[in-house]
C-alpha atoms as a PDB file:
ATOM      1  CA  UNK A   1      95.239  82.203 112.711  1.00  0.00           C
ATOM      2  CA  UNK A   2      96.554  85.224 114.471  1.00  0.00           C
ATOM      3  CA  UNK A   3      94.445  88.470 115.644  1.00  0.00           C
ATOM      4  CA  UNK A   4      95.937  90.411 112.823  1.00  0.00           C
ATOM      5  CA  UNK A   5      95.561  87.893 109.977  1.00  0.00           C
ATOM      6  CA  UNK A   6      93.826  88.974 107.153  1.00  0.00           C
ATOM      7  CA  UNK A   7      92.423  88.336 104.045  1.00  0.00           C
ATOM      8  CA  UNK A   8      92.764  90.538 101.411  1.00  0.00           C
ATOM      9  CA  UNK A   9      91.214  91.042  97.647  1.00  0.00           C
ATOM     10  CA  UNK A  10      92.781  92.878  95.067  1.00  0.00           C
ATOM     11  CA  UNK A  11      91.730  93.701  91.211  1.00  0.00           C
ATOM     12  CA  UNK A  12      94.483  94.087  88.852  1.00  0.00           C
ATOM     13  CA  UNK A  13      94.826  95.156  85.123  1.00  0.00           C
ATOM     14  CA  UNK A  14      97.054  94.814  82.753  1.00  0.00           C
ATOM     15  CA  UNK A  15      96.696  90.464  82.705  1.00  0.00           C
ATOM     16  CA  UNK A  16      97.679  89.352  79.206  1.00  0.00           C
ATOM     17  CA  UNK A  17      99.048  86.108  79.602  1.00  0.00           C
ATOM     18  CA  UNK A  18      99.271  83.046  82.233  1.00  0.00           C
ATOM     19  CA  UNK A  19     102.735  83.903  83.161  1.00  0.00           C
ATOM     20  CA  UNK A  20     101.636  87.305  84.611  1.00  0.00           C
ATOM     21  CA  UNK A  21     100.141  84.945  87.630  1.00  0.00           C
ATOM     22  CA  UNK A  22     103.286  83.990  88.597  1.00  0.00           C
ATOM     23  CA  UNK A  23     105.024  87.061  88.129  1.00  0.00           C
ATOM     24  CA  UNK A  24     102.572  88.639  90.705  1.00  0.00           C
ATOM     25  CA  UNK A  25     102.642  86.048  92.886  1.00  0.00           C
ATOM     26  CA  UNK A  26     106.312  85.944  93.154  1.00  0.00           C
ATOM     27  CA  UNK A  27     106.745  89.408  93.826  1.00  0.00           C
ATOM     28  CA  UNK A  28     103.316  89.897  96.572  1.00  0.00           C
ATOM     29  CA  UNK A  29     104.904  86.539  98.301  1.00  0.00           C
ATOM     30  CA  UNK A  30     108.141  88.473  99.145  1.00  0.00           C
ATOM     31  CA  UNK A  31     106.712  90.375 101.575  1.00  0.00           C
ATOM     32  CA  UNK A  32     106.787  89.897 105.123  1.00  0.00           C
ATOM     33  CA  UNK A  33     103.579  88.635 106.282  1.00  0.00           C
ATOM     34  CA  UNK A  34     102.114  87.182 103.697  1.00  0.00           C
ATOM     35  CA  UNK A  35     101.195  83.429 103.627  1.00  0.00           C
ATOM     36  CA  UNK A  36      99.597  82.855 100.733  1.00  0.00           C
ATOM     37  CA  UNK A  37      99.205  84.303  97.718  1.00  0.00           C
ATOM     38  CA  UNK A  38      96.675  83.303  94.686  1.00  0.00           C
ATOM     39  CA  UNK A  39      96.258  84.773  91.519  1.00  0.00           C
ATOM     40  CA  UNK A  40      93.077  84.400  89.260  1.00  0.00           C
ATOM     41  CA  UNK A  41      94.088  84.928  85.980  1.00  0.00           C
ATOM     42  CA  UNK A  42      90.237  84.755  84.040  1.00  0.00           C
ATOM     43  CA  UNK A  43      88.852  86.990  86.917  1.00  0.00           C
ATOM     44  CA  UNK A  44      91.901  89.538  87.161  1.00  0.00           C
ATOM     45  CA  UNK A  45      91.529  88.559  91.114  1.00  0.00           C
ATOM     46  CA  UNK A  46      94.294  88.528  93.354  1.00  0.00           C
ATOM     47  CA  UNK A  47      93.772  86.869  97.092  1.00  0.00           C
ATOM     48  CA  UNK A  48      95.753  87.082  99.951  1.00  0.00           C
ATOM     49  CA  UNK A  49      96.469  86.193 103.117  1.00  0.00           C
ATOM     50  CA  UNK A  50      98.531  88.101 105.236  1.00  0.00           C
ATOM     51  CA  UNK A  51      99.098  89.667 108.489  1.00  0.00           C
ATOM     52  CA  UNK A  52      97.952  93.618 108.662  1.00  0.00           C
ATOM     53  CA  UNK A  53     100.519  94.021 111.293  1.00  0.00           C
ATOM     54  CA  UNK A  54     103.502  93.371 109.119  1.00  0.00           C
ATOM     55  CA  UNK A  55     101.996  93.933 105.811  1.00  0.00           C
ATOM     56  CA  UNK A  56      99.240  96.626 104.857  1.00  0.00           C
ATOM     57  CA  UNK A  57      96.461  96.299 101.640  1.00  0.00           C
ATOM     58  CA  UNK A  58      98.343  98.761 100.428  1.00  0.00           C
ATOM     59  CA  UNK A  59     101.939  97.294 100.186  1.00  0.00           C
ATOM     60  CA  UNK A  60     100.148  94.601  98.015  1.00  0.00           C
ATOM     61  CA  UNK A  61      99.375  97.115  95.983  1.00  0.00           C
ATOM     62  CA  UNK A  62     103.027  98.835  95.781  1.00  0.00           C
ATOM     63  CA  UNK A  63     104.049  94.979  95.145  1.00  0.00           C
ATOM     64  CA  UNK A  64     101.457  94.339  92.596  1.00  0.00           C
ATOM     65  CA  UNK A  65     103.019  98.012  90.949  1.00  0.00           C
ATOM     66  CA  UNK A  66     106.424  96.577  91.313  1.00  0.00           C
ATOM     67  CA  UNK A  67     105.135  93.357  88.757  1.00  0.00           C
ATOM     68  CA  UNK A  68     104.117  95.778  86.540  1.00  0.00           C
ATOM     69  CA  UNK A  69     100.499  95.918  87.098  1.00  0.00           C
ATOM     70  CA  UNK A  70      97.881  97.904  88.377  1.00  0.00           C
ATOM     71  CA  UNK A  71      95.590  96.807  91.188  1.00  0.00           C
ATOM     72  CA  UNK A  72      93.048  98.198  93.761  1.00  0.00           C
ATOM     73  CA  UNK A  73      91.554  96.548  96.639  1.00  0.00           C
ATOM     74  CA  UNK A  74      88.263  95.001  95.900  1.00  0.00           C
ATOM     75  CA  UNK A  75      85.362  94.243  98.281  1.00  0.00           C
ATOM     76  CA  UNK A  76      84.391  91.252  96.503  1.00  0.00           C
END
């Protein structure tokens, strides 16, 4: 793991069906930087692993927008 890996939470809106998970995750795992990406469909969670140098929390946001859905980092 590098110095500028990270690991960051997101909360979305907007879930209404299983297929939304992969939708996000598609479109959040484009970016450069980001090495894993897992969506929680019952919690509305979205984890991720990326590095901050490439890829900031807020770029997963603007990705998570691009889906079609509305997130915010979370602390928890």
């Amino acid at each position: 793991m590098s110095a500028t890996q990270t690991h960051t939470v997101l909360r979305a809106e907007g879930f209404s069906c299983p297929s939304c998970v992969a939708k996000i995750e598609k479109q959040v795992g484009r970016l450069d930087g980001v090495d894993r990406v897992k969506v929680h469909f019952a919690s509305s969670r979205i984890e991720v692993d990326h590095d901050s140098a490439q890829v900031s929390a807020q770029d997963l946001v603007d990705a998570v927008g691009k889906a079609g859905y509305t997130s915010a980092v979370s602390a928890f």
